[in-house]
C-alpha atoms as a PDB file:
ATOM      1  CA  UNK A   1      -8.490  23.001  17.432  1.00  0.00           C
ATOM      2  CA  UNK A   2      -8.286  24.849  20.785  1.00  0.00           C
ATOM      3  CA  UNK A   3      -5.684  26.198  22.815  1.00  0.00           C
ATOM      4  CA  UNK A   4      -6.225  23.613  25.496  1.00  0.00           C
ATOM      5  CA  UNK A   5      -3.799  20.722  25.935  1.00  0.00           C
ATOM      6  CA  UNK A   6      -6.254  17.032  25.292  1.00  0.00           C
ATOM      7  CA  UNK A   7      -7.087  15.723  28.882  1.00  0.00           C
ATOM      8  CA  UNK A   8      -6.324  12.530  30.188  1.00  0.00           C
ATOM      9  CA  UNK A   9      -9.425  10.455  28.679  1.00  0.00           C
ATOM     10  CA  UNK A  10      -8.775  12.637  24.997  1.00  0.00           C
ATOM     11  CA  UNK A  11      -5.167  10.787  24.948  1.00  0.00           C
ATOM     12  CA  UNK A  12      -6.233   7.689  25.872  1.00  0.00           C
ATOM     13  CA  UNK A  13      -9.117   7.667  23.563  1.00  0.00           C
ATOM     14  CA  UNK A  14      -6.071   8.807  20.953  1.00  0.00           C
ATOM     15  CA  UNK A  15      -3.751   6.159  21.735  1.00  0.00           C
ATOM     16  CA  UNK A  16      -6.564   3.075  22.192  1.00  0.00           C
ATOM     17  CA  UNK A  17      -9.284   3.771  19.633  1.00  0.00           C
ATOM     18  CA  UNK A  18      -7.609   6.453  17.139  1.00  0.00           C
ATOM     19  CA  UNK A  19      -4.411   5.240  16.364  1.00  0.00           C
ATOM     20  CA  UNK A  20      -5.325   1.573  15.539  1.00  0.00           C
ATOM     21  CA  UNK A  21      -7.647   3.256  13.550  1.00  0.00           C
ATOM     22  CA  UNK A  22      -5.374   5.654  12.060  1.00  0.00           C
ATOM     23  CA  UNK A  23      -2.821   2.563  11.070  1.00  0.00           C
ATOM     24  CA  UNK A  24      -5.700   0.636   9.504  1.00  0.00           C
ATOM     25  CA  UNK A  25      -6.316   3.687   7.255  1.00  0.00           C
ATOM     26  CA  UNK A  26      -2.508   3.567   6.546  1.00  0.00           C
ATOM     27  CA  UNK A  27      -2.105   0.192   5.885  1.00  0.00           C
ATOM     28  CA  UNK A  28      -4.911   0.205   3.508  1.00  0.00           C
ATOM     29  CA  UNK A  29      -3.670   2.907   1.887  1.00  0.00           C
ATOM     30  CA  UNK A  30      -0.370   0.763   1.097  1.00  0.00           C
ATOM     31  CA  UNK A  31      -2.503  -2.092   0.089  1.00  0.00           C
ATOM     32  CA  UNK A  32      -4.929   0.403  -2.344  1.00  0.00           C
ATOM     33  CA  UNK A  33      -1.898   1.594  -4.232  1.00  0.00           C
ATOM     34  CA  UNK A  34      -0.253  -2.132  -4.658  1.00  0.00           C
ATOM     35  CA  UNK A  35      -3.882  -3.017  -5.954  1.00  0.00           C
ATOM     36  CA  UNK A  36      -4.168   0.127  -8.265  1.00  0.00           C
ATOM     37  CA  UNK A  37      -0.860  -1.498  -9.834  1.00  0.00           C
ATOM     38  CA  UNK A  38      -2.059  -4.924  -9.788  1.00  0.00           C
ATOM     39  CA  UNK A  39      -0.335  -6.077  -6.701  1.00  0.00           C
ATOM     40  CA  UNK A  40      -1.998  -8.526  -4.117  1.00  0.00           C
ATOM     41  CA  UNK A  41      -1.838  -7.948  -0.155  1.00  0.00           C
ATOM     42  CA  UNK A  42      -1.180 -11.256   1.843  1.00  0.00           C
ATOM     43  CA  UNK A  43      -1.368  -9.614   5.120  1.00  0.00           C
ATOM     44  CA  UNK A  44      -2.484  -6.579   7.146  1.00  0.00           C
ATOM     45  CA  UNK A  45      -1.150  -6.265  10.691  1.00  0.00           C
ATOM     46  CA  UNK A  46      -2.251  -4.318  13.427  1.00  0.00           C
ATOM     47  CA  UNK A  47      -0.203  -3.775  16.455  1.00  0.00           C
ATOM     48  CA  UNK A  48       2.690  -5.703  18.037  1.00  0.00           C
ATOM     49  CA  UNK A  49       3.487  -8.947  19.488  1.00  0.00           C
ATOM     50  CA  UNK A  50       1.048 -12.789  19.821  1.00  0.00           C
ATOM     51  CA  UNK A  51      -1.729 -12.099  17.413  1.00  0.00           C
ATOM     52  CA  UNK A  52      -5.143 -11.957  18.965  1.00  0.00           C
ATOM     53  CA  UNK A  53      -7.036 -12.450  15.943  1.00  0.00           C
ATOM     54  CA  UNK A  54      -7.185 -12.962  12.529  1.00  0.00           C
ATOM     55  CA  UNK A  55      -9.803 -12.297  10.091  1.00  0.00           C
ATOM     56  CA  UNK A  56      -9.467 -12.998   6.057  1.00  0.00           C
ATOM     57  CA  UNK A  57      -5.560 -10.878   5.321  1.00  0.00           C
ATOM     58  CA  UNK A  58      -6.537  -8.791   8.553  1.00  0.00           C
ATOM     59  CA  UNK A  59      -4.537  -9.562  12.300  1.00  0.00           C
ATOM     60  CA  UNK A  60      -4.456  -7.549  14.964  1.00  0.00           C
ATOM     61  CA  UNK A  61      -1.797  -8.562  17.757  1.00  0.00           C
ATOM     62  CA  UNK A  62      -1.688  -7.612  21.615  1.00  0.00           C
ATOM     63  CA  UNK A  63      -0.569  -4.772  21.656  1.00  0.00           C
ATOM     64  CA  UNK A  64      -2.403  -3.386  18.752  1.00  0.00           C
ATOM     65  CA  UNK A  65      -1.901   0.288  19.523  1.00  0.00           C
ATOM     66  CA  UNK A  66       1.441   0.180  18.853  1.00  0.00           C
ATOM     67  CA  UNK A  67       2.015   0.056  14.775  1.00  0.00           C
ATOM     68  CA  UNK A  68       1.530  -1.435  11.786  1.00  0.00           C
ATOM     69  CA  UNK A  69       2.724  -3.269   8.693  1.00  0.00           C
ATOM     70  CA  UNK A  70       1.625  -4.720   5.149  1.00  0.00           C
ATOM     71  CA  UNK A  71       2.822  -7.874   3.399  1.00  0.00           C
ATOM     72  CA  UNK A  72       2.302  -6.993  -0.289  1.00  0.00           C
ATOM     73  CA  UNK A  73       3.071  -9.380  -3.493  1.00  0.00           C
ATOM     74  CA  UNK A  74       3.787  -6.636  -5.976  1.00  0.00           C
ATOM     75  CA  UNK A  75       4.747  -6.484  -9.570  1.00  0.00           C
ATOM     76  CA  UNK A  76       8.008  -7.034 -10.814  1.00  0.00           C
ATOM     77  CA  UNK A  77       7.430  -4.943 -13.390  1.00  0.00           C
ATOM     78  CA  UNK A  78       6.403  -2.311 -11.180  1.00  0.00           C
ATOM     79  CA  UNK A  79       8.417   1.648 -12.460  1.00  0.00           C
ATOM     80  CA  UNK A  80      10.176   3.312  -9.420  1.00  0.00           C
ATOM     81  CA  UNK A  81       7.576   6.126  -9.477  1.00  0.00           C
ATOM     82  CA  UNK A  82       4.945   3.435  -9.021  1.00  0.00           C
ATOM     83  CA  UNK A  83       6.628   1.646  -5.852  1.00  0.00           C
ATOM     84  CA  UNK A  84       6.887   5.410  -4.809  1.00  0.00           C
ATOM     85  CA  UNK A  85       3.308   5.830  -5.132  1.00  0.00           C
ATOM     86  CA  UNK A  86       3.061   2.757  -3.040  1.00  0.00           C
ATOM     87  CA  UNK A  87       4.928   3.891  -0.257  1.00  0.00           C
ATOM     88  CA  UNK A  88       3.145   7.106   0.081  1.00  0.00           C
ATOM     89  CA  UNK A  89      -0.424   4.995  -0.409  1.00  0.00           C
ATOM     90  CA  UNK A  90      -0.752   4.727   3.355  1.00  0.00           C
ATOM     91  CA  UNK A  91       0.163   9.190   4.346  1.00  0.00           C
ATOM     92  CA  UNK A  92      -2.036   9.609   0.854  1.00  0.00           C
ATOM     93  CA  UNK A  93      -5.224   7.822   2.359  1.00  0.00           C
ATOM     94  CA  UNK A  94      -4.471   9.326   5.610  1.00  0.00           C
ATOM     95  CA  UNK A  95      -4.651  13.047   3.965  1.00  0.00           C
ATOM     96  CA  UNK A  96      -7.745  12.590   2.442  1.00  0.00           C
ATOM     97  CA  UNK A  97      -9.171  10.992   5.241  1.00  0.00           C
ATOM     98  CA  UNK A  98      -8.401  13.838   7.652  1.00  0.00           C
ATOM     99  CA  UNK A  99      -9.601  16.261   5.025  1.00  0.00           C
ATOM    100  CA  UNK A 100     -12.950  14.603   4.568  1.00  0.00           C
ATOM    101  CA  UNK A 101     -13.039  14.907   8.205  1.00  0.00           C
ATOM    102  CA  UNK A 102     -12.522  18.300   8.037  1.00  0.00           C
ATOM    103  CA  UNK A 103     -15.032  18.540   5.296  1.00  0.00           C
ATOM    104  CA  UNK A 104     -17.617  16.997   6.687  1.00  0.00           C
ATOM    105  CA  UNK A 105     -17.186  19.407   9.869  1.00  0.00           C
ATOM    106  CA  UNK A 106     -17.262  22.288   7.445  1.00  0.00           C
ATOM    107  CA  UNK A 107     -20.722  21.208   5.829  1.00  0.00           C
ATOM    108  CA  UNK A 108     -22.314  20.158   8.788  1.00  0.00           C
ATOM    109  CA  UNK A 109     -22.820  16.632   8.730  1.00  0.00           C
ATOM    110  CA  UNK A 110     -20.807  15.714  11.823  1.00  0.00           C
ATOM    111  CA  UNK A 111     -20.475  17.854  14.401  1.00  0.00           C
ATOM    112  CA  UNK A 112     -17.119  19.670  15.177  1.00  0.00           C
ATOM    113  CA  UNK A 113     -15.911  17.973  18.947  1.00  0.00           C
ATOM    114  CA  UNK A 114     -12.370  17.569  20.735  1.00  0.00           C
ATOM    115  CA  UNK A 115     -12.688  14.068  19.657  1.00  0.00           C
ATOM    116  CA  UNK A 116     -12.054  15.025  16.030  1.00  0.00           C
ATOM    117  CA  UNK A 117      -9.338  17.293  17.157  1.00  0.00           C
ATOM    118  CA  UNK A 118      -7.968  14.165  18.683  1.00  0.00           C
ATOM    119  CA  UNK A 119      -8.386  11.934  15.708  1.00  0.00           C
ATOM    120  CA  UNK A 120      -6.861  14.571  13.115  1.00  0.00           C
ATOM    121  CA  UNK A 121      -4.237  15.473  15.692  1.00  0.00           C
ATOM    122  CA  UNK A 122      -2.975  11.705  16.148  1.00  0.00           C
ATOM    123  CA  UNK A 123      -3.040  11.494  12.171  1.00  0.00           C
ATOM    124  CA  UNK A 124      -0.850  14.367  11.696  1.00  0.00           C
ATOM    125  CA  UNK A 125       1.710  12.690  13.737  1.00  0.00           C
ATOM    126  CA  UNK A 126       1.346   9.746  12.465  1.00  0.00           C
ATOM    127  CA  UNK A 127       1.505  11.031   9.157  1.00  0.00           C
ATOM    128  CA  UNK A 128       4.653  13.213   9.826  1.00  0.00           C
ATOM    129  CA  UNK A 129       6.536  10.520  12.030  1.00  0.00           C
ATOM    130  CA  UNK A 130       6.105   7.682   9.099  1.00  0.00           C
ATOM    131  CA  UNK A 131       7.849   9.917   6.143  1.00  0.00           C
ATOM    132  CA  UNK A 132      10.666  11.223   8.237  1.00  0.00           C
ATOM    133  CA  UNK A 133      13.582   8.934   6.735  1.00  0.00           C
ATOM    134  CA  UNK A 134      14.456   6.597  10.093  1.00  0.00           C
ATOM    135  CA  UNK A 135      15.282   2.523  10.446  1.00  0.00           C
ATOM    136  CA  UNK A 136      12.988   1.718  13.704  1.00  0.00           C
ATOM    137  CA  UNK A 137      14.314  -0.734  16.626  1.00  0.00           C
ATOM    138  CA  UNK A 138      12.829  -3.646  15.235  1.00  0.00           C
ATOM    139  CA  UNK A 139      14.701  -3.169  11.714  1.00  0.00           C
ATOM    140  CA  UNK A 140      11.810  -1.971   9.682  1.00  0.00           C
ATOM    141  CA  UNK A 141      12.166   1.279   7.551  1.00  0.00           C
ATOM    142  CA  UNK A 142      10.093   4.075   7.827  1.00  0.00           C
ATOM    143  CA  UNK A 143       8.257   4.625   4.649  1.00  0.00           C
ATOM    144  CA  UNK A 144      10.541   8.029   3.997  1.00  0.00           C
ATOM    145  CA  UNK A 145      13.124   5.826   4.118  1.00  0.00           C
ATOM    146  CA  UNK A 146      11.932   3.352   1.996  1.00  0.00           C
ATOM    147  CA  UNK A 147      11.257   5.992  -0.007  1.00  0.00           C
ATOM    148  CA  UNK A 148      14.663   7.383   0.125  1.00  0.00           C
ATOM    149  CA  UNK A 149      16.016   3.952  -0.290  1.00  0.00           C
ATOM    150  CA  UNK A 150      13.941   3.568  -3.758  1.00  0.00           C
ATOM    151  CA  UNK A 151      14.586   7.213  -5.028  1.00  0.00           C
ATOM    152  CA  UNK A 152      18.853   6.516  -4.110  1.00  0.00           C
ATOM    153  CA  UNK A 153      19.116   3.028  -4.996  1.00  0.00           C
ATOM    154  CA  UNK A 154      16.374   1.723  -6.964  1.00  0.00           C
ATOM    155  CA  UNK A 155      14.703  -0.506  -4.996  1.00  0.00           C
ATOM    156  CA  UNK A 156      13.728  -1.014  -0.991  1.00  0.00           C
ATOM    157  CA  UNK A 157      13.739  -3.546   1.674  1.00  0.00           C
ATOM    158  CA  UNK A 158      10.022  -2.786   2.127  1.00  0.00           C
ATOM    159  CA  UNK A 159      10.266  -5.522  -1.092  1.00  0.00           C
ATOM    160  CA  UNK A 160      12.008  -8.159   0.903  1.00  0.00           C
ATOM    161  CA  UNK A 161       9.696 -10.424   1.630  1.00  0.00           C
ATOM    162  CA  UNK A 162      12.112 -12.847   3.978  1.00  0.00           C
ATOM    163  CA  UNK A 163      12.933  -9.579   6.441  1.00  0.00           C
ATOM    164  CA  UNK A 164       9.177  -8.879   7.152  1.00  0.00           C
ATOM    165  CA  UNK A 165       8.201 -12.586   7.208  1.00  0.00           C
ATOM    166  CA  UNK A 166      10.954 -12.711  10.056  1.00  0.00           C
ATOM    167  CA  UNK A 167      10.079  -9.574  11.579  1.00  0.00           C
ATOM    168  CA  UNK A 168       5.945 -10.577  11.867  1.00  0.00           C
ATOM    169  CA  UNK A 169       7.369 -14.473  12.990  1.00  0.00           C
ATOM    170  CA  UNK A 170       9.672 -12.755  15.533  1.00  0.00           C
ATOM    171  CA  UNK A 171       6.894  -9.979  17.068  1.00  0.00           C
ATOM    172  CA  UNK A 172       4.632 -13.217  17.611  1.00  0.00           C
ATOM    173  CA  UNK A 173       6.459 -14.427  20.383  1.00  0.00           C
ATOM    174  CA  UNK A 174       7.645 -11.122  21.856  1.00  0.00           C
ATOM    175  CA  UNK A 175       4.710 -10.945  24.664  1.00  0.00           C
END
């Protein structure tokens, strides 16, 4: 990366095109993981708010920049480690995204640009703001939390299926 701050267009182009990106890549990371331990995902949201669109388990809502979440059906039968493997599905896609981004610099194949700075930069804090342990506004956990909340106790609310129905119901009439 350089020394330069991103300019104006870099940080839009971060917060418009990356980051919706960036939560897709999360999301399916959460969704890979429930699969892997025979799991089914009901619903992949992107962004806040009236939904725009829908397409098969994908939506993405108005303001689609914003954040992300996963409605999973997953195994009762599931072992604490798995559900933890779960929960770090969507920063464990993210890392190997960014580092076959980086490795595909290194050989050659794309070409090294600030808009791959901005991409991997955006992930990084993306990455770094989803496992630090915090309940956001709209009640959701953060998956360190969750995490937390499954290492401590055993189990999360990421597995209550009634909050995050509510939550989703509640964000689609929130313009």
């Amino acid at each position: 990366m350089s020394n330069e701050f991103f300019s104006p267009y870099e940080i839009m182009f971060g917060v418009f095109i990356c980051v919706p990106i960036i939560v897709l890549i999360h999301e399916l990371g959460h969704a890979f993981f429930n699969f892997v331990f025979g799991g089914k995902t009901k619903k992949i949201v992107i962004g806040k708010g009236k939904r725009l669109f829908s397409i098969g388990i994908f939506e993405v809502r108005r303001w689609y920049f914003c954040s992300g979440k996963c409605k999973l059906k997953i195994p009762e039968n599931n072992s604490k480690l798995q559900n933890i493997m779960m929960l770090l599905g969507g920063v464990i896609l993210q890392l190997f995204t960014g580092i076959i981004l980086l490795l595909f610099v290194k050989l050659g194949i794309i070409e090294h640009s600030n808009w791959i700075d901005v991409f991997l930069s955006f992930s990084l804090f993306y990455i770094v703001s989803g496992i630090i342990p915090v309940t956001y506004p709209d009640g959701m956990n953060s998956d360190g939390k969750q995490i937390y909340h499954m290492i401590r106790y055993g189990k999360s609310r990421l597995y209550d299926d009634e909050i995050l129905s509510e939550i989703l119901r509640r964000d689609n009439t929130v313009d």
